[in-house]
PDB file of N, CA and C in Angstrom:
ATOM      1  N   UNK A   1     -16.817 -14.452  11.844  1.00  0.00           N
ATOM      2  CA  UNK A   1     -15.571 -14.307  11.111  1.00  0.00           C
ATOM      3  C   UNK A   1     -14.768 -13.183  11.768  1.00  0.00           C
ATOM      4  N   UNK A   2     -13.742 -13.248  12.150  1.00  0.00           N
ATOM      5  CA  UNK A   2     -12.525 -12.781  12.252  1.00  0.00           C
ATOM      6  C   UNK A   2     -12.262 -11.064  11.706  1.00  0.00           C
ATOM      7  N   UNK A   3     -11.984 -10.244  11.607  1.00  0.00           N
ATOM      8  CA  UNK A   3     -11.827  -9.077  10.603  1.00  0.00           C
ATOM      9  C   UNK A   3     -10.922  -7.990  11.986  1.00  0.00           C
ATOM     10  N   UNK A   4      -9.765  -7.809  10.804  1.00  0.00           N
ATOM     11  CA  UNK A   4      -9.094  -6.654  11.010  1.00  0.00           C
ATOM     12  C   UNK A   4      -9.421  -4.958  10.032  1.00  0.00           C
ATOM     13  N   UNK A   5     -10.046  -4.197  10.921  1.00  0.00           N
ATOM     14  CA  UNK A   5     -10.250  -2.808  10.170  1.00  0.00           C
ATOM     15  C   UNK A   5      -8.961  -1.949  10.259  1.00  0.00           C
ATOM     16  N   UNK A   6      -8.261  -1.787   9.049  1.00  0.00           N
ATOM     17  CA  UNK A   6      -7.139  -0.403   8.840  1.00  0.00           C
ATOM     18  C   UNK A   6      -7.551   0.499   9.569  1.00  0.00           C
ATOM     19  N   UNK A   7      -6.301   1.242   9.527  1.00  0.00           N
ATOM     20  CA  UNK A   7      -6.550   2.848  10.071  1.00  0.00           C
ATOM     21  C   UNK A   7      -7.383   3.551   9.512  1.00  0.00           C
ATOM     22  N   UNK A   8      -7.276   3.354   7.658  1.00  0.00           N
ATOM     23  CA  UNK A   8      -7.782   3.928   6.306  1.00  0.00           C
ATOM     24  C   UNK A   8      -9.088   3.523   6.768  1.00  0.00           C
ATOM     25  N   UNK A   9      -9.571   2.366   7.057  1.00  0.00           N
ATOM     26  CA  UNK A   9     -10.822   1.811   6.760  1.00  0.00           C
ATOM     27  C   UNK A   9     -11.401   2.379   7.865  1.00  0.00           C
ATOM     28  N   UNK A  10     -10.919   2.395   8.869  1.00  0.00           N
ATOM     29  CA  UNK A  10     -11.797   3.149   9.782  1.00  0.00           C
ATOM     30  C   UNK A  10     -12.314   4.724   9.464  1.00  0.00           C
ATOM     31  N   UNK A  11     -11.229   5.101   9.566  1.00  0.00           N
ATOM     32  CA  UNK A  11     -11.747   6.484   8.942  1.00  0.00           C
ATOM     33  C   UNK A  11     -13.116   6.922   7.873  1.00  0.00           C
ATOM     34  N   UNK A  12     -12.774   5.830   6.719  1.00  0.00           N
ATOM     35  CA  UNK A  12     -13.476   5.915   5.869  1.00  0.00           C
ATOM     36  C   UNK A  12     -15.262   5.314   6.595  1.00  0.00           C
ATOM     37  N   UNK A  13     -14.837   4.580   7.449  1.00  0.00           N
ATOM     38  CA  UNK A  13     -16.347   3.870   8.211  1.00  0.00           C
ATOM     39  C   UNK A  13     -17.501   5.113   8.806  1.00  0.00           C
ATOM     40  N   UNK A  14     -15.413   6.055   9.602  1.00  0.00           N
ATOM     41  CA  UNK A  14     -16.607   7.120  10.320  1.00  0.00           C
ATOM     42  C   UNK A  14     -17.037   8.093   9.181  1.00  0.00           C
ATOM     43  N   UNK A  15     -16.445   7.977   8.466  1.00  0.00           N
ATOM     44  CA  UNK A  15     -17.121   9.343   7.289  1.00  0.00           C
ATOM     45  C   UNK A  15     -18.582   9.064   6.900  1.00  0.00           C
ATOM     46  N   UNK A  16     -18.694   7.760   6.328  1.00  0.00           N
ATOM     47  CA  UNK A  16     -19.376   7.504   5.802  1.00  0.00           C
ATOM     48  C   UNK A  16     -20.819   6.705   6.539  1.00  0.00           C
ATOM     49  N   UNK A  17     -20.619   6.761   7.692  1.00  0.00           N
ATOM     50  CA  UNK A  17     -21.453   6.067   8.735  1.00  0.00           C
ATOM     51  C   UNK A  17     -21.061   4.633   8.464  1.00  0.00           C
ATOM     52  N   UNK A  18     -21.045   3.929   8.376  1.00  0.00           N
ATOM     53  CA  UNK A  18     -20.636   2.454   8.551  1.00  0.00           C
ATOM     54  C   UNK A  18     -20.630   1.609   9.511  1.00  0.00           C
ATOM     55  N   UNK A  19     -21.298   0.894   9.988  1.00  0.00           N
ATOM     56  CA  UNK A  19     -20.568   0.298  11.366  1.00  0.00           C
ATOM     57  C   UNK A  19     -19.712  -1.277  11.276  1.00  0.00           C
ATOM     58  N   UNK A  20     -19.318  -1.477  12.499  1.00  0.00           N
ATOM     59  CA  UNK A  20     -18.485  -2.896  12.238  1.00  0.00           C
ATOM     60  C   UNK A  20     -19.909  -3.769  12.282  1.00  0.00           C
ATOM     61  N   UNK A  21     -20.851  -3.554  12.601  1.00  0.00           N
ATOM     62  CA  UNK A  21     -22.288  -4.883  11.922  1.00  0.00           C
ATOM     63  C   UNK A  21     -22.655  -5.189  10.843  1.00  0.00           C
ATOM     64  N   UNK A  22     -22.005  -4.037  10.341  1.00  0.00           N
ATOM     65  CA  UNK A  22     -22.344  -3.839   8.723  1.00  0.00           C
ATOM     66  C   UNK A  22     -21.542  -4.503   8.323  1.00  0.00           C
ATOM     67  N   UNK A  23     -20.227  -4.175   8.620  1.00  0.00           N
ATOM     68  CA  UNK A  23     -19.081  -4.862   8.111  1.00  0.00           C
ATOM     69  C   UNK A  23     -18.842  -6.349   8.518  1.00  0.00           C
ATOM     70  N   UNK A  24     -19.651  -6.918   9.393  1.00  0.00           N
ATOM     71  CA  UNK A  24     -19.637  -8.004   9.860  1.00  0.00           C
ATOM     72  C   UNK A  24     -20.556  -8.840   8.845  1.00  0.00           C
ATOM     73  N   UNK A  25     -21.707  -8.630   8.953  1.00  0.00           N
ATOM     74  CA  UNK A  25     -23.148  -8.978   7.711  1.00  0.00           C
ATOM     75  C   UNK A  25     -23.101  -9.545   6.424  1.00  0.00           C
ATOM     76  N   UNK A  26     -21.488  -8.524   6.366  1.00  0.00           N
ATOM     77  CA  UNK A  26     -21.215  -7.877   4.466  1.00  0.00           C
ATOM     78  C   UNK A  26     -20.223  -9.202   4.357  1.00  0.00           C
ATOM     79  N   UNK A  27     -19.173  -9.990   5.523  1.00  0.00           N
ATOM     80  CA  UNK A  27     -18.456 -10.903   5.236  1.00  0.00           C
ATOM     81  C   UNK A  27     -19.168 -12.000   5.563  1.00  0.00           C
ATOM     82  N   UNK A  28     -19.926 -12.234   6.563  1.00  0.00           N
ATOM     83  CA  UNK A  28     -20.765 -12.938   6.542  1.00  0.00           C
ATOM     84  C   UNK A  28     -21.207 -13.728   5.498  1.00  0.00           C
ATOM     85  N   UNK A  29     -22.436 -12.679   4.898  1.00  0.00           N
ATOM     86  CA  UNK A  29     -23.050 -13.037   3.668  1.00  0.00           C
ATOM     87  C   UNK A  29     -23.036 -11.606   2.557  1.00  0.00           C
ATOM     88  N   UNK A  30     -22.032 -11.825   2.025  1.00  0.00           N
ATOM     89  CA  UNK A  30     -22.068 -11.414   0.594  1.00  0.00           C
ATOM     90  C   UNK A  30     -22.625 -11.370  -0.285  1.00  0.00           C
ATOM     91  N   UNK A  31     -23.555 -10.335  -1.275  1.00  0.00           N
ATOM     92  CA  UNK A  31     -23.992 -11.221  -2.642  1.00  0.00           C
ATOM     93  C   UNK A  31     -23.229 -11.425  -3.934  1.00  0.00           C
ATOM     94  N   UNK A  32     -22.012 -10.430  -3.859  1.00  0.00           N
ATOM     95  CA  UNK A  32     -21.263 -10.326  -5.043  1.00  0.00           C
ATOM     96  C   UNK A  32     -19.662  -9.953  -4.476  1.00  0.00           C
ATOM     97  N   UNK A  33     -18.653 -11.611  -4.978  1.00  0.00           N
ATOM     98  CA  UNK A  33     -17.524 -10.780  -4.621  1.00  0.00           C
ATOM     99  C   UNK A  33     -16.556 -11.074  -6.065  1.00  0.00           C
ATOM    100  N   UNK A  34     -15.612 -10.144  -6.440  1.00  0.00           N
ATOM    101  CA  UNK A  34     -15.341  -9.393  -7.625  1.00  0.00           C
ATOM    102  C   UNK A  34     -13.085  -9.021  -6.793  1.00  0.00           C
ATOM    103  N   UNK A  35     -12.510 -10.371  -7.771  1.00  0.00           N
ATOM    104  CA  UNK A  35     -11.186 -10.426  -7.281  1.00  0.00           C
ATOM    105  C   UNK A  35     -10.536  -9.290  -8.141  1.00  0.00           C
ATOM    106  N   UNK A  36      -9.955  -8.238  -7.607  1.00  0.00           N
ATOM    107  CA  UNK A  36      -9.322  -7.152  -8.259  1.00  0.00           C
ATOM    108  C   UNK A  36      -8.164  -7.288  -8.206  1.00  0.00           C
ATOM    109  N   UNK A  37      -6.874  -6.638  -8.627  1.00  0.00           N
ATOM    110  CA  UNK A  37      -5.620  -6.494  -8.775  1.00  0.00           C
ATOM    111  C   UNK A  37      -4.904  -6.080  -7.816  1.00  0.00           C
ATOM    112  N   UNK A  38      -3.724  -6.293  -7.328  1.00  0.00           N
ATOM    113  CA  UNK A  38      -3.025  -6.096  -6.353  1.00  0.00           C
ATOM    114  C   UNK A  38      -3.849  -6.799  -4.646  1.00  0.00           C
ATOM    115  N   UNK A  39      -4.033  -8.298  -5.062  1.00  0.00           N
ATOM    116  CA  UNK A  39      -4.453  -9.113  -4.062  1.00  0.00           C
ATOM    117  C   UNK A  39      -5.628  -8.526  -2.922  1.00  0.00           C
ATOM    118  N   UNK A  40      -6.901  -7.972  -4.037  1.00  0.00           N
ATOM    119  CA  UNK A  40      -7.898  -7.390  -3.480  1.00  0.00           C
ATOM    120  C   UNK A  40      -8.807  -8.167  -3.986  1.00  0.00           C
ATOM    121  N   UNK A  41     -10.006  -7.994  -2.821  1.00  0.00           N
ATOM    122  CA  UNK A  41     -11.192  -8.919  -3.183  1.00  0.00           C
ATOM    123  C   UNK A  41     -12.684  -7.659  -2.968  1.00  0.00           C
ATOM    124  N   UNK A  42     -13.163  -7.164  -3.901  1.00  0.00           N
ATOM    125  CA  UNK A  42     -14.358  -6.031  -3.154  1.00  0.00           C
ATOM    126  C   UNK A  42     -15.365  -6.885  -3.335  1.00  0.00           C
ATOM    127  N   UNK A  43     -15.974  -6.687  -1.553  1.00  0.00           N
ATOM    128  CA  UNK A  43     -17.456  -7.712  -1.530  1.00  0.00           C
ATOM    129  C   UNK A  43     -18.132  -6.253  -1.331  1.00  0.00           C
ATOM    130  N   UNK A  44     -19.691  -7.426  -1.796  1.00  0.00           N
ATOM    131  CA  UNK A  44     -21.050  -6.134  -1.755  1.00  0.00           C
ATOM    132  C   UNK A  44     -22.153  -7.178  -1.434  1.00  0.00           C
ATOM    133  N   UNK A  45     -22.473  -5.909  -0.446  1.00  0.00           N
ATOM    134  CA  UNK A  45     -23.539  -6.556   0.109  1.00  0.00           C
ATOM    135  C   UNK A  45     -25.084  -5.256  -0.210  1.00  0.00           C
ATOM    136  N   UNK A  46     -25.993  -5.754  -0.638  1.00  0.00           N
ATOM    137  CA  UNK A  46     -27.325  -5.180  -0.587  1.00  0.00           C
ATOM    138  C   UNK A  46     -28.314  -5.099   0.992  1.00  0.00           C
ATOM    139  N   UNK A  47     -27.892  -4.099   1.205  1.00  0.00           N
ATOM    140  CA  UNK A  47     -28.764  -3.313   2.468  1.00  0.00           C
ATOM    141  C   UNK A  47     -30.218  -3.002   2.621  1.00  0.00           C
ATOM    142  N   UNK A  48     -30.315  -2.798   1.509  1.00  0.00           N
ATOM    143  CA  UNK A  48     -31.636  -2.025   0.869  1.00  0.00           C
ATOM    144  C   UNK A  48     -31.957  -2.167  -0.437  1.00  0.00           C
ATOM    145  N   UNK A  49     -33.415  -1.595  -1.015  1.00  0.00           N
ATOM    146  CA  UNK A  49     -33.314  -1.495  -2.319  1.00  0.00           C
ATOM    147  C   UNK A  49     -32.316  -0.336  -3.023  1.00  0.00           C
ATOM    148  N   UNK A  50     -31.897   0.584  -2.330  1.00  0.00           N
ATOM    149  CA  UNK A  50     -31.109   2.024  -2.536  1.00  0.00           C
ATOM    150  C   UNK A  50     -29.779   1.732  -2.459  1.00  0.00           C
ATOM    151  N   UNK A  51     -29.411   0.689  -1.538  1.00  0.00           N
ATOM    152  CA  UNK A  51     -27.826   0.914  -1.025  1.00  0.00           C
ATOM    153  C   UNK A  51     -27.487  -0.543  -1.103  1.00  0.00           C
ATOM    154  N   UNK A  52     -25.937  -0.632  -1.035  1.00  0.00           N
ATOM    155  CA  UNK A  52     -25.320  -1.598  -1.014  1.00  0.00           C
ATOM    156  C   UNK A  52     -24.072  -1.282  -0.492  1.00  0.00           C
ATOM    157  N   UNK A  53     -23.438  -1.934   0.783  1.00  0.00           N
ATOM    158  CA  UNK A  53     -22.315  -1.707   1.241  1.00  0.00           C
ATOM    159  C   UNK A  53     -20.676  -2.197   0.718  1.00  0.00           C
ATOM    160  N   UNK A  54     -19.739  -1.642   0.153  1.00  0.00           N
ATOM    161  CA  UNK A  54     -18.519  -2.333  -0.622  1.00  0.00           C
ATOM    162  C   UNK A  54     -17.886  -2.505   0.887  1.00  0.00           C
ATOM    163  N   UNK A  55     -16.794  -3.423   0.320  1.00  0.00           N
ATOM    164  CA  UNK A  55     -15.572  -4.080   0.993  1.00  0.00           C
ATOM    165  C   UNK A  55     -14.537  -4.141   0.201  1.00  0.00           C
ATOM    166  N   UNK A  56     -13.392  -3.727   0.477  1.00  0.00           N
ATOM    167  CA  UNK A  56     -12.461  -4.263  -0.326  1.00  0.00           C
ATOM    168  C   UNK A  56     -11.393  -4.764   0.727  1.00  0.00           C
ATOM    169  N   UNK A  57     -10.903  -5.871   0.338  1.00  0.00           N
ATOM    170  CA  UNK A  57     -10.652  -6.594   2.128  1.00  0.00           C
ATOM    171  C   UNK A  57      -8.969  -7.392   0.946  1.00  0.00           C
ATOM    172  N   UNK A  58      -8.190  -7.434   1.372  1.00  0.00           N
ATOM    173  CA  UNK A  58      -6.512  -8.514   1.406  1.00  0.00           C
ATOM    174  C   UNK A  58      -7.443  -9.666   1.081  1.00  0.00           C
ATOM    175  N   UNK A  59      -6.796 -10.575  -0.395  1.00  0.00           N
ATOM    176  CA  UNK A  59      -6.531 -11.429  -0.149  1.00  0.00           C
ATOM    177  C   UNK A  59      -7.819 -11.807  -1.613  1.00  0.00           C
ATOM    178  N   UNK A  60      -7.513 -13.145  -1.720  1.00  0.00           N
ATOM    179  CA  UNK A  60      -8.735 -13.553  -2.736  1.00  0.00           C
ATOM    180  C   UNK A  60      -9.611 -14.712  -2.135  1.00  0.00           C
ATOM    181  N   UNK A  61     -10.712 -15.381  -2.813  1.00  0.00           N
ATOM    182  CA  UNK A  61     -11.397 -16.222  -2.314  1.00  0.00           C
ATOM    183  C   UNK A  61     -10.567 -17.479  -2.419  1.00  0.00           C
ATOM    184  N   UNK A  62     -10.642 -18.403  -1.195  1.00  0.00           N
ATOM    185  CA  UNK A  62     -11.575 -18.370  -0.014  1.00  0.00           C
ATOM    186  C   UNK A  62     -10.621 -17.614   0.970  1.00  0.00           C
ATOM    187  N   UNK A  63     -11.182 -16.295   1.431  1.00  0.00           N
ATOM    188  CA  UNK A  63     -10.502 -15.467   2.598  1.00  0.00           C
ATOM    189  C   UNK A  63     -10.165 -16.791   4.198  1.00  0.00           C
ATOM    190  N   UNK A  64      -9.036 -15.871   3.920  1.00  0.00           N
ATOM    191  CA  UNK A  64      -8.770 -16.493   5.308  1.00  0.00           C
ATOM    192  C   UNK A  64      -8.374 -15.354   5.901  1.00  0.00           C
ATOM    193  N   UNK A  65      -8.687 -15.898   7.444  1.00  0.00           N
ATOM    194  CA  UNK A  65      -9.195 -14.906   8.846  1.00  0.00           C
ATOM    195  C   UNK A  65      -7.512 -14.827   9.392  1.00  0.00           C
ATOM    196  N   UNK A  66      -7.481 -13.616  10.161  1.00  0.00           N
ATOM    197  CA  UNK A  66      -8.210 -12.415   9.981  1.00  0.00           C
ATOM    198  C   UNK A  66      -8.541 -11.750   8.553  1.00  0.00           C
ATOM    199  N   UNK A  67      -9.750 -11.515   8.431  1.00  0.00           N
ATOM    200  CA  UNK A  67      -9.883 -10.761   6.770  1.00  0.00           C
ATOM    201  C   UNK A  67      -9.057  -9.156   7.434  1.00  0.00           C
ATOM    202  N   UNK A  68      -8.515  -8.538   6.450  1.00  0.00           N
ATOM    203  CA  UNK A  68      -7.776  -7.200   6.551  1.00  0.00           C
ATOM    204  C   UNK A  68      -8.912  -6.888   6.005  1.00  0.00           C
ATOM    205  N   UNK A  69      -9.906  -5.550   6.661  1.00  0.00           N
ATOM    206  CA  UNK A  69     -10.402  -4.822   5.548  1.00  0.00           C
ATOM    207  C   UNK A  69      -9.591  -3.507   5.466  1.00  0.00           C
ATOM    208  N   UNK A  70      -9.803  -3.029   3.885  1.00  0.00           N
ATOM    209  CA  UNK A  70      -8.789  -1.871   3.371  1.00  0.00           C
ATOM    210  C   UNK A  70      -9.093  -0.649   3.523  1.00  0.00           C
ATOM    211  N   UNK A  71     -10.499  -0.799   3.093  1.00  0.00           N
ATOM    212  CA  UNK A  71     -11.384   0.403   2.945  1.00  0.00           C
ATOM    213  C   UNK A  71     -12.933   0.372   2.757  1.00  0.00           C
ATOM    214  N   UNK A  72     -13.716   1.141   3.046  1.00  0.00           N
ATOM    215  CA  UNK A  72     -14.851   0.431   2.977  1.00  0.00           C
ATOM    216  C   UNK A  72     -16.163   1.721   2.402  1.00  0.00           C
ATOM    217  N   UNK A  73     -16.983   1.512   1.677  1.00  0.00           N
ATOM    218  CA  UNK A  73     -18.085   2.521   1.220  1.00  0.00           C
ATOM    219  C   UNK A  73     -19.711   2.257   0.983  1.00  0.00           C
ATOM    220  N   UNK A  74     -20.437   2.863   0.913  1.00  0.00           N
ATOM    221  CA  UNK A  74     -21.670   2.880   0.389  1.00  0.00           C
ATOM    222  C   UNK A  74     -21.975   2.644  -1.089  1.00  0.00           C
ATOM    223  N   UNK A  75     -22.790   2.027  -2.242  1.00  0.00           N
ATOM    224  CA  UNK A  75     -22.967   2.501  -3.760  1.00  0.00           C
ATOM    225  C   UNK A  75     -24.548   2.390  -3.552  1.00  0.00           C
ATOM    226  N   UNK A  76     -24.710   3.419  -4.036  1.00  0.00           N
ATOM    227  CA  UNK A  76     -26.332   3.426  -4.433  1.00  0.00           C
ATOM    228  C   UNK A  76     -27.034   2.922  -6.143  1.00  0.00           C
ATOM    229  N   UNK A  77     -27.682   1.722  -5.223  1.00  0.00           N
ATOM    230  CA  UNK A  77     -28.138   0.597  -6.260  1.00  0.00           C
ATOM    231  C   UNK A  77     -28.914   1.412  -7.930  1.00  0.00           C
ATOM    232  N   UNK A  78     -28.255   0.743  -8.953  1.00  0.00           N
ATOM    233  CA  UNK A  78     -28.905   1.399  -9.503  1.00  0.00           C
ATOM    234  C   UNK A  78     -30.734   1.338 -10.247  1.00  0.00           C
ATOM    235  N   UNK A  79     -31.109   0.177 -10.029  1.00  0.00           N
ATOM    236  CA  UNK A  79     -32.569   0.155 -10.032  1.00  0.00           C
ATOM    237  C   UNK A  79     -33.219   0.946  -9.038  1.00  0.00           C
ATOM    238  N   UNK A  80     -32.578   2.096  -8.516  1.00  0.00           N
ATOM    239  CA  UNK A  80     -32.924   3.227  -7.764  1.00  0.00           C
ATOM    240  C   UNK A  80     -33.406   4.113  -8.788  1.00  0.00           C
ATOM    241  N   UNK A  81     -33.002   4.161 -10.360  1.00  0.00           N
ATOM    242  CA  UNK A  81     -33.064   5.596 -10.919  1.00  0.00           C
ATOM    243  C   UNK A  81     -33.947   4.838 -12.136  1.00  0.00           C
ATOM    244  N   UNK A  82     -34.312   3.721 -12.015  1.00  0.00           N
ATOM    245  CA  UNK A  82     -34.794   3.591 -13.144  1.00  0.00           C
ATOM    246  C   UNK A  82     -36.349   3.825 -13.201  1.00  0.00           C
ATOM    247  N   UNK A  83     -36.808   4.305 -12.303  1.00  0.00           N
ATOM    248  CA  UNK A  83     -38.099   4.778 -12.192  1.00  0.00           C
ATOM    249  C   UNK A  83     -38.528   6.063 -12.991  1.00  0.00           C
ATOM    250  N   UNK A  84     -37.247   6.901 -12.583  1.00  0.00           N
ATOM    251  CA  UNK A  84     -36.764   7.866 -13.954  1.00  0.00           C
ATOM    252  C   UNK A  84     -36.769   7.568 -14.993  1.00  0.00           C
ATOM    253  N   UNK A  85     -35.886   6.509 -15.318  1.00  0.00           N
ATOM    254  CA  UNK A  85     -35.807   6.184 -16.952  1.00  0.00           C
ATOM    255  C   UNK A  85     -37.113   6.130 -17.517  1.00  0.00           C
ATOM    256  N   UNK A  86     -37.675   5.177 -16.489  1.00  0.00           N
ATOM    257  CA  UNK A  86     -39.087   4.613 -17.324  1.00  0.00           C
ATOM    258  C   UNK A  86     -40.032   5.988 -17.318  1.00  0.00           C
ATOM    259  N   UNK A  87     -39.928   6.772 -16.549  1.00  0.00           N
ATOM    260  CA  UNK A  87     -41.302   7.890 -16.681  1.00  0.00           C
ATOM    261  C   UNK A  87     -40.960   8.714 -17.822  1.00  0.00           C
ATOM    262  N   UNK A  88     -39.440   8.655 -18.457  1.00  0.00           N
ATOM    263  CA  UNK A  88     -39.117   9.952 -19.349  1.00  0.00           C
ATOM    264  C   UNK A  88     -38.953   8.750 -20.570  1.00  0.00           C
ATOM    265  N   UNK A  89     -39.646   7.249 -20.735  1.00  0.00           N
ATOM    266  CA  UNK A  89     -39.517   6.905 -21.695  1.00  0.00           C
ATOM    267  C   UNK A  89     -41.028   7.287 -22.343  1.00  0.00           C
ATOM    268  N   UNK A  90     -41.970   7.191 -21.394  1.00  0.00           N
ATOM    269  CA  UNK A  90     -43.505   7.375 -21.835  1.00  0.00           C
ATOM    270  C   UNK A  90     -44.208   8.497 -22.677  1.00  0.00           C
TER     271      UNK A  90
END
């Protein structure tokens, strides 16, 4: 697939470590994409059990190429903390 990275999005790639494979992977194969307001689409992709990479890319489903991405980040999954929950339920 096709993909144009912003100026914004780049930046935000190098901050955050990111690479364009990632960002390639994440349009690729998606597990969750979520149409937001002002003709945004944020995909997420699961990396790990810890992480999951966002997208928020122009345009709604079915994207058409070039995808613009806008901006791009890390979220840390939250069945990460529930190991916590459960030890302080016991």
């Amino acid at each position: 697939m096709h993909f144009i990275i912003t100026t914004h999005a780049r930046q935000r790639m190098v901050e955050r470590r990111i690479s364009e494979v990632e960002v390639a992977i994440t349009l690729r194969s998606y597990d969750l994409a979520t149409e937001l307001a002002n003709y945004t689409t944020r995909l997420s992709k699961d990396f790990s059990r810890k992480l999951a990479l966002l997208l928020w890319v122009v345009g709604y489903r079915p994207l058409s190429e070039p995808v613009i991405i806008k901006t791009a980040a890390w979220k840390e999954l939250l069945h990460v903390q529930s190991g916590y929950q459960n030890r302080r339920r016991r």
